[in-house]
PDB file of N, CA and C in Angstrom:
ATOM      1  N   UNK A   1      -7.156  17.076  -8.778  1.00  0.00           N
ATOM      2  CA  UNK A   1      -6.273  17.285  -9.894  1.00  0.00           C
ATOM      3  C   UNK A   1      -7.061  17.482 -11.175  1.00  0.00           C
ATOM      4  N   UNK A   2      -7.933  17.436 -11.419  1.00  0.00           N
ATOM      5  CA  UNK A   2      -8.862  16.912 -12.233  1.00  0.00           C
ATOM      6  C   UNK A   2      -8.979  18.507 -12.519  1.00  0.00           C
ATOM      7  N   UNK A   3      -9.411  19.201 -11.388  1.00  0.00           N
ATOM      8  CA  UNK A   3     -10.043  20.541 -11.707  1.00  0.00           C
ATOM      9  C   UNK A   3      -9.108  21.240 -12.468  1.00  0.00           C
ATOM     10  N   UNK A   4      -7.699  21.446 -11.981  1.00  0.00           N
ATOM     11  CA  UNK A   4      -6.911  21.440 -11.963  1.00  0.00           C
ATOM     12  C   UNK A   4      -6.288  21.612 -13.401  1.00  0.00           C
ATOM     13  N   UNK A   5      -6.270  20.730 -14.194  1.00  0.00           N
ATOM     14  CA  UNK A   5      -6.578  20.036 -15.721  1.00  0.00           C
ATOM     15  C   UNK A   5      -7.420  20.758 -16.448  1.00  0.00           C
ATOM     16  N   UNK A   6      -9.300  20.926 -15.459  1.00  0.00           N
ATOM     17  CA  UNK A   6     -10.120  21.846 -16.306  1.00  0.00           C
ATOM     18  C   UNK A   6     -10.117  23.300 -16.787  1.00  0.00           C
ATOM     19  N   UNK A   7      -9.949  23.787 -15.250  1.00  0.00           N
ATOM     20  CA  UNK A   7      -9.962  25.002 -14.854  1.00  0.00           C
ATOM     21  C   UNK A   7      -8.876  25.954 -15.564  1.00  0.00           C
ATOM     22  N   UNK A   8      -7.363  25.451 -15.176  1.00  0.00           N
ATOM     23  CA  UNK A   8      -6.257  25.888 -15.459  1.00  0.00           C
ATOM     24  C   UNK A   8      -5.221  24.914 -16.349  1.00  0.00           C
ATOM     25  N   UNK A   9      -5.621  24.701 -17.482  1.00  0.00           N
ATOM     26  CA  UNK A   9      -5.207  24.125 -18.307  1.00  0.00           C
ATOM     27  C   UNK A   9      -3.693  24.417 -18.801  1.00  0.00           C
ATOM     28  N   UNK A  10      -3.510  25.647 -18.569  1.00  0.00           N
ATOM     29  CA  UNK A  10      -1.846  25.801 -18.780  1.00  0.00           C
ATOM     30  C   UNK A  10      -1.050  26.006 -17.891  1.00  0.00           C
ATOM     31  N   UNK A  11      -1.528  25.599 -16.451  1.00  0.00           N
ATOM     32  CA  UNK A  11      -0.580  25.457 -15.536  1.00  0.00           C
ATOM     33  C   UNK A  11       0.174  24.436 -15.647  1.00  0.00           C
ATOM     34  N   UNK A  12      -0.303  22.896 -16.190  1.00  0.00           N
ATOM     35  CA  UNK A  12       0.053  21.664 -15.728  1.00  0.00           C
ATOM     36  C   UNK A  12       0.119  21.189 -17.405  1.00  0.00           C
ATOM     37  N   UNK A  13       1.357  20.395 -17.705  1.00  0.00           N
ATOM     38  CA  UNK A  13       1.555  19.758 -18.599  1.00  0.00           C
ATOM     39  C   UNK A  13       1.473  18.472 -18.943  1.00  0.00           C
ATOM     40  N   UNK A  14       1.445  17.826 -17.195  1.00  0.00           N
ATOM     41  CA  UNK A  14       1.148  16.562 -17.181  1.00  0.00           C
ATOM     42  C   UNK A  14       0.211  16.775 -15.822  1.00  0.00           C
ATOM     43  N   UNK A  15      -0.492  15.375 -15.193  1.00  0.00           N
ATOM     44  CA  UNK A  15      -0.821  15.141 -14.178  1.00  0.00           C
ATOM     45  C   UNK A  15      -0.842  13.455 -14.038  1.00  0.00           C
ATOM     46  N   UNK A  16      -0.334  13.147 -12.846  1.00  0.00           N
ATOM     47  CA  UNK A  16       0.042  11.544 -12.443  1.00  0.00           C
ATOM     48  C   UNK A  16      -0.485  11.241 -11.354  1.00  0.00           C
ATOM     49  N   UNK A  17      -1.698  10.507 -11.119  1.00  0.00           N
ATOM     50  CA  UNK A  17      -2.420  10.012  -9.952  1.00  0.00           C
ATOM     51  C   UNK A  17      -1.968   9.127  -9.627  1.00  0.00           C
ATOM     52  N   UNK A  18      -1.148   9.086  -8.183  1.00  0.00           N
ATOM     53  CA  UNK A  18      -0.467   8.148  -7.835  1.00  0.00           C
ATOM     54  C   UNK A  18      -1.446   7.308  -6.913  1.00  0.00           C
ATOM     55  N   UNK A  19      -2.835   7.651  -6.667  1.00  0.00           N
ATOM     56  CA  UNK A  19      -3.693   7.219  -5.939  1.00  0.00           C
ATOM     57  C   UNK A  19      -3.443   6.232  -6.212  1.00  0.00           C
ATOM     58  N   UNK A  20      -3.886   5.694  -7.810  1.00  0.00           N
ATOM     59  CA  UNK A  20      -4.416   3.931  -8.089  1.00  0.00           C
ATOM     60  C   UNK A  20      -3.235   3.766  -8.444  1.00  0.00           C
ATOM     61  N   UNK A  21      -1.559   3.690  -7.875  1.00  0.00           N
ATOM     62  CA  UNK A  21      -0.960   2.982  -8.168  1.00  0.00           C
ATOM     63  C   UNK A  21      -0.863   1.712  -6.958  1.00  0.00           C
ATOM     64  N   UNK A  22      -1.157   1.973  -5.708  1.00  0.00           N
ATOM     65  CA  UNK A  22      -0.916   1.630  -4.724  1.00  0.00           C
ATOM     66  C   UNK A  22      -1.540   0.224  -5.075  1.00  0.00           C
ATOM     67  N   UNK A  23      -0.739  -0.965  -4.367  1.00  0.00           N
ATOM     68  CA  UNK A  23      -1.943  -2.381  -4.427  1.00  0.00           C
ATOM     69  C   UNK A  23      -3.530  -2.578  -3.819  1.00  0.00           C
ATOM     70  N   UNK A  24      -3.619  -1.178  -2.996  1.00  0.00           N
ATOM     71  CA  UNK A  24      -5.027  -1.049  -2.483  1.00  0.00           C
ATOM     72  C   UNK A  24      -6.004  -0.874  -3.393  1.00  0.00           C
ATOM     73  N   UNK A  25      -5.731  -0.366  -4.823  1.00  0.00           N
ATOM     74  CA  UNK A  25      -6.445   0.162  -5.826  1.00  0.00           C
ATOM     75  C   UNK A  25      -6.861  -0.603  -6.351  1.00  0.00           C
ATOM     76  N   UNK A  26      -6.281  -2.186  -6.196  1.00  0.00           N
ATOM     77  CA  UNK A  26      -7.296  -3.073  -6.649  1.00  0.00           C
ATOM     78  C   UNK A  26      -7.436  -4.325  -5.938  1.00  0.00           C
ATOM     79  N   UNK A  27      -7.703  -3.355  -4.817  1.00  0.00           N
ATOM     80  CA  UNK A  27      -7.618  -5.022  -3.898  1.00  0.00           C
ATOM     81  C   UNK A  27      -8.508  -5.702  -4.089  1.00  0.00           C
ATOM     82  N   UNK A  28      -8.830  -7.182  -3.367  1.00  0.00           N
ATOM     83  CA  UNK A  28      -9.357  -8.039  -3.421  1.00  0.00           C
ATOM     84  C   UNK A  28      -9.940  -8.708  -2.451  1.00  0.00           C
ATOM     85  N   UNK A  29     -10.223  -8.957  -1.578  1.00  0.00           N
ATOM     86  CA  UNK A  29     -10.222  -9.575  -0.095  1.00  0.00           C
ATOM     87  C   UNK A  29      -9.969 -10.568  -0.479  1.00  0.00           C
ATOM     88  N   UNK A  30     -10.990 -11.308  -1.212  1.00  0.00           N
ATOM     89  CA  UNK A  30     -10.579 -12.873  -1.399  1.00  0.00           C
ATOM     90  C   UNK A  30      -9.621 -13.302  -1.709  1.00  0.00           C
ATOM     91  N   UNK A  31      -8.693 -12.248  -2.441  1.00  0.00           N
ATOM     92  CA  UNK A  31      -7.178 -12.792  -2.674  1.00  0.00           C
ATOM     93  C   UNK A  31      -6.322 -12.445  -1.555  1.00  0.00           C
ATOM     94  N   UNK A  32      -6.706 -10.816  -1.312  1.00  0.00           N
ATOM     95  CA  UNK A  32      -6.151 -10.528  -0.434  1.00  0.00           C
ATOM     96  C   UNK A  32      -4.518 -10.036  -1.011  1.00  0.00           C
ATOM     97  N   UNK A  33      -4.239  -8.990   0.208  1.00  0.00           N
ATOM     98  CA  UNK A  33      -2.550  -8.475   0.035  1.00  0.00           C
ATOM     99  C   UNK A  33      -2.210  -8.162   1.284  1.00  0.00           C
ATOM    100  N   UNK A  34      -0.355  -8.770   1.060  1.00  0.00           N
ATOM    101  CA  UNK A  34      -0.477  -8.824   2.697  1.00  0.00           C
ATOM    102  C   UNK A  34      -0.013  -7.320   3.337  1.00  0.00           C
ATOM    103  N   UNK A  35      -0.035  -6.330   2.713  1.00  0.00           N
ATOM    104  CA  UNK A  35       0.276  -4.901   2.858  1.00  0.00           C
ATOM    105  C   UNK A  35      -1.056  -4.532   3.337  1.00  0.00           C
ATOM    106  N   UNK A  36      -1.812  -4.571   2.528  1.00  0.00           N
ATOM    107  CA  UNK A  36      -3.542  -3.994   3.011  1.00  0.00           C
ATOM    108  C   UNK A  36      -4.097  -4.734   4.030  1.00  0.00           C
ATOM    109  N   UNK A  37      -3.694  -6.008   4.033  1.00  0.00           N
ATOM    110  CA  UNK A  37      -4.420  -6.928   5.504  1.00  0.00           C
ATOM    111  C   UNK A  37      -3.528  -6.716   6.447  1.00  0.00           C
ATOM    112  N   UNK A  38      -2.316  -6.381   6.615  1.00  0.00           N
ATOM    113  CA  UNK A  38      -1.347  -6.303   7.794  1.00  0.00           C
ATOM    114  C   UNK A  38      -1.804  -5.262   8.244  1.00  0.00           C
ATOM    115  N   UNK A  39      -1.908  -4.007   7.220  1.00  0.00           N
ATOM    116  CA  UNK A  39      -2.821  -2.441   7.832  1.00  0.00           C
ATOM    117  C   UNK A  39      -3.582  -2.425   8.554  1.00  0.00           C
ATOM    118  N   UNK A  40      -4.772  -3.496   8.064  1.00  0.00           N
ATOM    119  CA  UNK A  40      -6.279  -3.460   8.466  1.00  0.00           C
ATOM    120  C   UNK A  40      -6.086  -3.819   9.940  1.00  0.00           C
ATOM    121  N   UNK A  41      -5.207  -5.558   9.978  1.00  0.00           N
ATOM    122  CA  UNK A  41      -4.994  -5.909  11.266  1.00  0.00           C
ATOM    123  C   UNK A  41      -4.680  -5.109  12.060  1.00  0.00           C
ATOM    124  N   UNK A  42      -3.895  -4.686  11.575  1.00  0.00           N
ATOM    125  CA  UNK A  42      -3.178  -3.371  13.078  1.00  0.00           C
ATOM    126  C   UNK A  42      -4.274  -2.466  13.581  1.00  0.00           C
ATOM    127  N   UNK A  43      -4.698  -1.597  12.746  1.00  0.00           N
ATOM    128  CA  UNK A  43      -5.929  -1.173  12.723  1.00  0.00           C
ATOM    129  C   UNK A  43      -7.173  -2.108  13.950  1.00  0.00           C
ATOM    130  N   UNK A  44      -7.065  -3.053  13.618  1.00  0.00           N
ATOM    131  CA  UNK A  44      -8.284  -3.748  14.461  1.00  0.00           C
ATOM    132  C   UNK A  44      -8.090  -3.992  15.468  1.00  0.00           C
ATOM    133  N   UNK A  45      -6.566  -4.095  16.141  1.00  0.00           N
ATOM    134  CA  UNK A  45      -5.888  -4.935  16.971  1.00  0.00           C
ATOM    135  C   UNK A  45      -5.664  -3.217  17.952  1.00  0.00           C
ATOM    136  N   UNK A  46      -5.465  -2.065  17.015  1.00  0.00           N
ATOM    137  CA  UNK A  46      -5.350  -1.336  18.355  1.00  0.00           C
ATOM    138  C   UNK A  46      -7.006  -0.617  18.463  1.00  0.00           C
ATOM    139  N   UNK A  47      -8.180  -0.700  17.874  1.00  0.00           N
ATOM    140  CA  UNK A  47      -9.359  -0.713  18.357  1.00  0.00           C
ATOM    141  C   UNK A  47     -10.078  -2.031  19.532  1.00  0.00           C
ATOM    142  N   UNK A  48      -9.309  -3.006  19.052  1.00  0.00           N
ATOM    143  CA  UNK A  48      -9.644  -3.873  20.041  1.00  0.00           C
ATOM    144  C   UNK A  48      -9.104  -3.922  22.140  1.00  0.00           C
ATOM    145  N   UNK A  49      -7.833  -3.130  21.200  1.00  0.00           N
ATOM    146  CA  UNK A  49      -7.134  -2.951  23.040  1.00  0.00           C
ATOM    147  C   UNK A  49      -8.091  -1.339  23.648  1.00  0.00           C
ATOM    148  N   UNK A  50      -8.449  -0.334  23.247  1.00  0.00           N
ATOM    149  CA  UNK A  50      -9.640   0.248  23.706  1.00  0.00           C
ATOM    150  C   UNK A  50     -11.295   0.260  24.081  1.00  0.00           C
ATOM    151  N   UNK A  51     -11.518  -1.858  23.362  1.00  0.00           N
ATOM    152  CA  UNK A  51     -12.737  -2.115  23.693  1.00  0.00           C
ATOM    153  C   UNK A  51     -13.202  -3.513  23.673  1.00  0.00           C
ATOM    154  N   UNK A  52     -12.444  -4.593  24.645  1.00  0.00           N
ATOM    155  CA  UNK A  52     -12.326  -5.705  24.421  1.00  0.00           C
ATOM    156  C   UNK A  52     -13.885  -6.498  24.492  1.00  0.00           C
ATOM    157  N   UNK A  53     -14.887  -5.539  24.680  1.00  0.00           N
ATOM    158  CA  UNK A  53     -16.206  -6.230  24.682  1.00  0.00           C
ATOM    159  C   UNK A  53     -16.759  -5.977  23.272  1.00  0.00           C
ATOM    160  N   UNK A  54     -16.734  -5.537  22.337  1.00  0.00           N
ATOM    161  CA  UNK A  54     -17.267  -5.099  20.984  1.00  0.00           C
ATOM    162  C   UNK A  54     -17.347  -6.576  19.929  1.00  0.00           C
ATOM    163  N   UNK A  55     -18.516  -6.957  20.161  1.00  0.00           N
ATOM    164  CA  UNK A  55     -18.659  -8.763  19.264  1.00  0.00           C
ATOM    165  C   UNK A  55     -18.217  -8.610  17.801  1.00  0.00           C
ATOM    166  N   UNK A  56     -18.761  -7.756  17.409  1.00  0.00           N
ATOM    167  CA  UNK A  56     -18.426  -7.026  16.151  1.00  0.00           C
ATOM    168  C   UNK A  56     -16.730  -6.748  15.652  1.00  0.00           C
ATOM    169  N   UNK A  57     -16.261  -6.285  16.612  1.00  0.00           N
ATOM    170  CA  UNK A  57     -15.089  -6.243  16.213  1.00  0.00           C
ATOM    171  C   UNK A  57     -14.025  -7.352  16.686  1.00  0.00           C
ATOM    172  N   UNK A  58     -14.654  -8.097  17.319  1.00  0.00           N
ATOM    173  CA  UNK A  58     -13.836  -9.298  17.968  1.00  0.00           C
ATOM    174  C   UNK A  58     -13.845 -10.451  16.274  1.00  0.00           C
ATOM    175  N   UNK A  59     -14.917 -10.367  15.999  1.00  0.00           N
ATOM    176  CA  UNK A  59     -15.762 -11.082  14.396  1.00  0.00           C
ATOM    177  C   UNK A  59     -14.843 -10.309  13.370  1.00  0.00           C
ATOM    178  N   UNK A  60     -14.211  -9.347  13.398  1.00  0.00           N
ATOM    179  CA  UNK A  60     -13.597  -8.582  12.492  1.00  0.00           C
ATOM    180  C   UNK A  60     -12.519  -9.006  12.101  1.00  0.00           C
ATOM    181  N   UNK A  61     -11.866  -8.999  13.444  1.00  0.00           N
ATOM    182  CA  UNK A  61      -9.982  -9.447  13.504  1.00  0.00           C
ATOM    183  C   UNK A  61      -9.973 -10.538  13.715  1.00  0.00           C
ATOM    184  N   UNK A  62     -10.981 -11.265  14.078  1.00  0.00           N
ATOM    185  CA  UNK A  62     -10.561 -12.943  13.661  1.00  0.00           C
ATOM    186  C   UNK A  62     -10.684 -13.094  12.372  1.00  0.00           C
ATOM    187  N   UNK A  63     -11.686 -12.404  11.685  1.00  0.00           N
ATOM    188  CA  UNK A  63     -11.841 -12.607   9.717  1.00  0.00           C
ATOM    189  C   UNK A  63     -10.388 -12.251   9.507  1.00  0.00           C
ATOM    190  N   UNK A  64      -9.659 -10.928   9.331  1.00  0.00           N
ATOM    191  CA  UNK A  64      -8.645 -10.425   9.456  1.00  0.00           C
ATOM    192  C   UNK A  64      -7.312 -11.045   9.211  1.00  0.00           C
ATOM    193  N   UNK A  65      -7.199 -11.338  10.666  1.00  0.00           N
ATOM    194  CA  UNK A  65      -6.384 -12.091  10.729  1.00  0.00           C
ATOM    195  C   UNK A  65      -6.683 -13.533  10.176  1.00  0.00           C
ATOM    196  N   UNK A  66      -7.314 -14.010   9.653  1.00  0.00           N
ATOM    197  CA  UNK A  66      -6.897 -15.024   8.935  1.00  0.00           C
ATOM    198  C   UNK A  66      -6.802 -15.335   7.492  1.00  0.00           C
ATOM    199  N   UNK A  67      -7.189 -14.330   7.352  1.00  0.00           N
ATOM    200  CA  UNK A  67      -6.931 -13.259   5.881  1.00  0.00           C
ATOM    201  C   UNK A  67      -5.269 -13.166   5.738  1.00  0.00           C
ATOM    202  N   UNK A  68      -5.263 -12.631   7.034  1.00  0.00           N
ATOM    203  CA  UNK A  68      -3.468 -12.042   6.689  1.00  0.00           C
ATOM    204  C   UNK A  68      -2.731 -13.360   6.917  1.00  0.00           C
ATOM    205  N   UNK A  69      -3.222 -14.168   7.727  1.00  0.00           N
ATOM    206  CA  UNK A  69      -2.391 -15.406   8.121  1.00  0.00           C
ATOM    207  C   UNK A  69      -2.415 -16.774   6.551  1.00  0.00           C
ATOM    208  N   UNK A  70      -3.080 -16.217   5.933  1.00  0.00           N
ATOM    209  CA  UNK A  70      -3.360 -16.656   4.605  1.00  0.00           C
ATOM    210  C   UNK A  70      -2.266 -16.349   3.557  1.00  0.00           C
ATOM    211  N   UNK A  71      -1.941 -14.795   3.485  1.00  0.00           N
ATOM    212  CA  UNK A  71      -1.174 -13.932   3.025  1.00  0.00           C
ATOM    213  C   UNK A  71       0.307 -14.411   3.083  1.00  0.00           C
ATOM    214  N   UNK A  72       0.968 -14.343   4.259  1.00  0.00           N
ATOM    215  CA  UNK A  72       1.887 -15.100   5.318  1.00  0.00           C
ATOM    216  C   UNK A  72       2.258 -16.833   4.438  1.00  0.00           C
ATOM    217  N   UNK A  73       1.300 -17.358   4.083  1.00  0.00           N
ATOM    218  CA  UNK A  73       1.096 -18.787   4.402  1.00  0.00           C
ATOM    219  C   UNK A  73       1.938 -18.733   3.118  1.00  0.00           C
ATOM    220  N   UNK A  74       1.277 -18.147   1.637  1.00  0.00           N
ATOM    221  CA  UNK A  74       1.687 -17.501   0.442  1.00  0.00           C
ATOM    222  C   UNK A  74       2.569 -17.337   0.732  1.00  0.00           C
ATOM    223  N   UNK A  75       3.109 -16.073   0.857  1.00  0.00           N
ATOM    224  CA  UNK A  75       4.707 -15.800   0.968  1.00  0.00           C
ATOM    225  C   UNK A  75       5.397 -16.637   1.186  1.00  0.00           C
ATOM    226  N   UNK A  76       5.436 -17.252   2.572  1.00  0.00           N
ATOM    227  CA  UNK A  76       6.234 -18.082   2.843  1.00  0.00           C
ATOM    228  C   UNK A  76       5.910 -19.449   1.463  1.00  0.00           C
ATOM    229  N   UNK A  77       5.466 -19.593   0.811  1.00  0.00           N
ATOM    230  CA  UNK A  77       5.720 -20.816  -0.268  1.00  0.00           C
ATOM    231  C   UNK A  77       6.213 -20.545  -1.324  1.00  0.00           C
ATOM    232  N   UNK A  78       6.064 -19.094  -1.524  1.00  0.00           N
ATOM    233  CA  UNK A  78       6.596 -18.321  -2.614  1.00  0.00           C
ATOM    234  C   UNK A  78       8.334 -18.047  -2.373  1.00  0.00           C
ATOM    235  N   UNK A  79       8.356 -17.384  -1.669  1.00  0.00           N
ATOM    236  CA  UNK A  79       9.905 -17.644  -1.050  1.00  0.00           C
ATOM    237  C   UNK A  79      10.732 -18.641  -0.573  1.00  0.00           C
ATOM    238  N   UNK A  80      10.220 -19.751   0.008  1.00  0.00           N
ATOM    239  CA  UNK A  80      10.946 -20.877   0.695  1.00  0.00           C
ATOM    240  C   UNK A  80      11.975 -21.242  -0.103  1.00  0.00           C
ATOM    241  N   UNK A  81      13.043 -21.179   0.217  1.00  0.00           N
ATOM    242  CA  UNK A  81      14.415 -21.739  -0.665  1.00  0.00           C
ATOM    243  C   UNK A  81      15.058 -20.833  -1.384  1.00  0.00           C
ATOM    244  N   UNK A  82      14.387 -19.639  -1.815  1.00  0.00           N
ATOM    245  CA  UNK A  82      14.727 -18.579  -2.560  1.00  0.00           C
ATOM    246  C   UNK A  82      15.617 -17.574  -2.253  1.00  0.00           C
ATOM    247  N   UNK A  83      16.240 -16.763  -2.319  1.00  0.00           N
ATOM    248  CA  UNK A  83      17.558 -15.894  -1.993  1.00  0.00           C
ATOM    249  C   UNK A  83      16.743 -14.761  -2.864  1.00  0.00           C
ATOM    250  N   UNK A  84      16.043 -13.866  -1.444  1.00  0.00           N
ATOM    251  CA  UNK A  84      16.170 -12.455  -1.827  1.00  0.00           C
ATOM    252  C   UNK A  84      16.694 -11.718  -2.979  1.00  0.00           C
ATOM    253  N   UNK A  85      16.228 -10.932  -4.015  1.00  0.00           N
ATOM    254  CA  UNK A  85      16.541 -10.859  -5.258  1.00  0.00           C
ATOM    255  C   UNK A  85      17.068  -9.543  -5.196  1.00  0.00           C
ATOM    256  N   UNK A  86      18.179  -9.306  -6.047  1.00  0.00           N
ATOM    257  CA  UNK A  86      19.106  -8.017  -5.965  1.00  0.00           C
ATOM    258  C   UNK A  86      18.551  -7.154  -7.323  1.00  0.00           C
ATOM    259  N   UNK A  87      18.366  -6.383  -7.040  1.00  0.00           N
ATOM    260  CA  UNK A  87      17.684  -4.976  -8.320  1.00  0.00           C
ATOM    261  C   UNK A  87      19.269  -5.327  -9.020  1.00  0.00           C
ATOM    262  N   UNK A  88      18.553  -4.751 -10.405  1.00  0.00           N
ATOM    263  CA  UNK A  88      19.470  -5.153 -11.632  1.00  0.00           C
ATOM    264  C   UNK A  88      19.963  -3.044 -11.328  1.00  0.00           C
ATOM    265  N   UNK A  89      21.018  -3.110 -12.614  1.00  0.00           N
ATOM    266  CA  UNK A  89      21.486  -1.516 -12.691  1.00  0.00           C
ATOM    267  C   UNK A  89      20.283  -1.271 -12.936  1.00  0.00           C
ATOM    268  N   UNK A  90      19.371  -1.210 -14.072  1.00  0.00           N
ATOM    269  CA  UNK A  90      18.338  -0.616 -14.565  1.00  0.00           C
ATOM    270  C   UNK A  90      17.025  -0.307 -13.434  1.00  0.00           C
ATOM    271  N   UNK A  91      17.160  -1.380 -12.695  1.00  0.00           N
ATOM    272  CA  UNK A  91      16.312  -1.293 -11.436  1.00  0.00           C
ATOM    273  C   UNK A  91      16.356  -0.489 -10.206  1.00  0.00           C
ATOM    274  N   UNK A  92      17.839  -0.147 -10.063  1.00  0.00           N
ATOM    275  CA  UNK A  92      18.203   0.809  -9.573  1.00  0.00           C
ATOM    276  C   UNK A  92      18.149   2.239  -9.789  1.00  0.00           C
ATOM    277  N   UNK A  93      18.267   1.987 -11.064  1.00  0.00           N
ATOM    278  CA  UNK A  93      18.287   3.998 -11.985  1.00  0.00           C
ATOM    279  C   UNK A  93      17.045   4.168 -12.120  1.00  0.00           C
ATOM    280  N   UNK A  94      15.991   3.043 -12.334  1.00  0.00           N
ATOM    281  CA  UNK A  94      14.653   3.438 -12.053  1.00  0.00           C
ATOM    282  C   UNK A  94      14.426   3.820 -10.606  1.00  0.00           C
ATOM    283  N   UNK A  95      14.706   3.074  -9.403  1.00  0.00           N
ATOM    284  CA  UNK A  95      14.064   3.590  -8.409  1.00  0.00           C
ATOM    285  C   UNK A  95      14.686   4.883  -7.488  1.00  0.00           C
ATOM    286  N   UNK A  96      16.280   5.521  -8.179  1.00  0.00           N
ATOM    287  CA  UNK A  96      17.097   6.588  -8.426  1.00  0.00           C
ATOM    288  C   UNK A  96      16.042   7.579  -8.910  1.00  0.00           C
ATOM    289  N   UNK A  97      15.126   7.585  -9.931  1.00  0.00           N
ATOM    290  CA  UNK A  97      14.856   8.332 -10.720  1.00  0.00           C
ATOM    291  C   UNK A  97      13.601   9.125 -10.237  1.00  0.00           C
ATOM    292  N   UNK A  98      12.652   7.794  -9.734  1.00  0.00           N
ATOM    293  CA  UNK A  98      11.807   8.093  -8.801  1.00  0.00           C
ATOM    294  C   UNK A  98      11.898   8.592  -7.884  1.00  0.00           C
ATOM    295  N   UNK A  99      12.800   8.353  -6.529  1.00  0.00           N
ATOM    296  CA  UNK A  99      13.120   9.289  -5.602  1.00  0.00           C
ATOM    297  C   UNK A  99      12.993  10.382  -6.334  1.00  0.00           C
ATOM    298  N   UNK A 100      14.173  10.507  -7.244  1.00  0.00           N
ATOM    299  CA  UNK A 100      14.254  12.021  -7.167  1.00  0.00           C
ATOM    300  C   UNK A 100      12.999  12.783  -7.558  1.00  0.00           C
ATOM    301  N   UNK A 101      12.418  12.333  -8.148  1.00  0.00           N
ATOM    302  CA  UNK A 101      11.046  12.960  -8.454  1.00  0.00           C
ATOM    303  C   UNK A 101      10.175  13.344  -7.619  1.00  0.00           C
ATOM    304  N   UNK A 102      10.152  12.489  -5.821  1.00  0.00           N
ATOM    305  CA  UNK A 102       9.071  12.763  -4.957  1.00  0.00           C
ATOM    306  C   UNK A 102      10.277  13.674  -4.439  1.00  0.00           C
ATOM    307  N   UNK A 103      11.422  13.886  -4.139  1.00  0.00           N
ATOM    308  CA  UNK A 103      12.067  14.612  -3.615  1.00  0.00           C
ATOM    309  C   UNK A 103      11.759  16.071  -3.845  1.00  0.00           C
ATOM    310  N   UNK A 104      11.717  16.267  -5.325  1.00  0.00           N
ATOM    311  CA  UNK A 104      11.509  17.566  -5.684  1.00  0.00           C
ATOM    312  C   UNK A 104       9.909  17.578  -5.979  1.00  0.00           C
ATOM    313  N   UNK A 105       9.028  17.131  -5.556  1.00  0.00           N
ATOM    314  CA  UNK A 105       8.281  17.684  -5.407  1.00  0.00           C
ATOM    315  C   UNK A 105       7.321  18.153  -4.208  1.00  0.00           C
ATOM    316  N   UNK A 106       8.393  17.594  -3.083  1.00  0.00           N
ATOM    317  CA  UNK A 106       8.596  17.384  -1.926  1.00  0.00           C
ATOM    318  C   UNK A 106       9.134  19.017  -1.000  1.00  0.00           C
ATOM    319  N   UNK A 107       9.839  18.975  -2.103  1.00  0.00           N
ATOM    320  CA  UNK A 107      10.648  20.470  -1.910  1.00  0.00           C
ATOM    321  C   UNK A 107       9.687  21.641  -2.188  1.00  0.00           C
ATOM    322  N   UNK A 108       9.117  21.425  -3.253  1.00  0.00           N
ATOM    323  CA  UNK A 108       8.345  22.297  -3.914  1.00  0.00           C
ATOM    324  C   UNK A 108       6.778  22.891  -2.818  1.00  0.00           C
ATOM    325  N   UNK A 109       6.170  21.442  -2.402  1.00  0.00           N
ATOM    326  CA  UNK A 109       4.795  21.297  -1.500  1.00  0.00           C
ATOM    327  C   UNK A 109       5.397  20.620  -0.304  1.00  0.00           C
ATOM    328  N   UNK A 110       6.129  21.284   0.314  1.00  0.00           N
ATOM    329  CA  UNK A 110       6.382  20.944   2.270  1.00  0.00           C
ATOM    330  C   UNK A 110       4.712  20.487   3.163  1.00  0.00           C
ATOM    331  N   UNK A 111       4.859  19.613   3.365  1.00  0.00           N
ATOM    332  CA  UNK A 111       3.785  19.193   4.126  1.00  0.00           C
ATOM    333  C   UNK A 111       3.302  20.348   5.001  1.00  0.00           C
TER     334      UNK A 111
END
């Protein structure tokens, strides 16, 4: 996108890198997230069913998983007792607004 910006400066009026919005963009291990460690796990767990002798990766998904089982541990203390929280109107017309935005640009760049 960048070039994009340089090159052809009056194509684009804006540009929005949705790369670093994601929680991966600033992950942490030591804190950890349980979106990026649930990934990883899965990830390890179906390399592990194609090679159950690999020490290395046996050392992986036990780190892993107890990373994510960490994650888990969190949540669950963070939530316990709590009632699932309902988007306000405004929370809604925001995430209304957004759709529509990947929609049409969705339309525009077909995979």
């Amino acid at each position: 996108m960048s070039a994009v910006s340089k090159y052809h400066p009056g194509r684009a009026s804006a540009l929005i890198y949705l790369d670093a919005g994601g929680s991966f963009a600033l992950y942490n291990p030591e804190h950890g997230d349980i979106f990026t460690d649930r990934a990883e796990l899965q990830d390890d767990l179906s390399k592990l069913g194609h090679n159950l002798f690999d020490d290395v990766l046996i050392n992986k998904t036990l780190a892993d998983e107890a990373r994510y089982r960490r994650n888990l541990q969190d949540l669950r203390d963070e939530v316990e007792g709590a009632e699932a929280p309902s988007p306000t109107a405004a929370g809604r017309s925001s995430i209304a607004f957004i759709s529509e935005i990947l929609h049409w640009i969705l339309r525009r760049h077909p995979a």
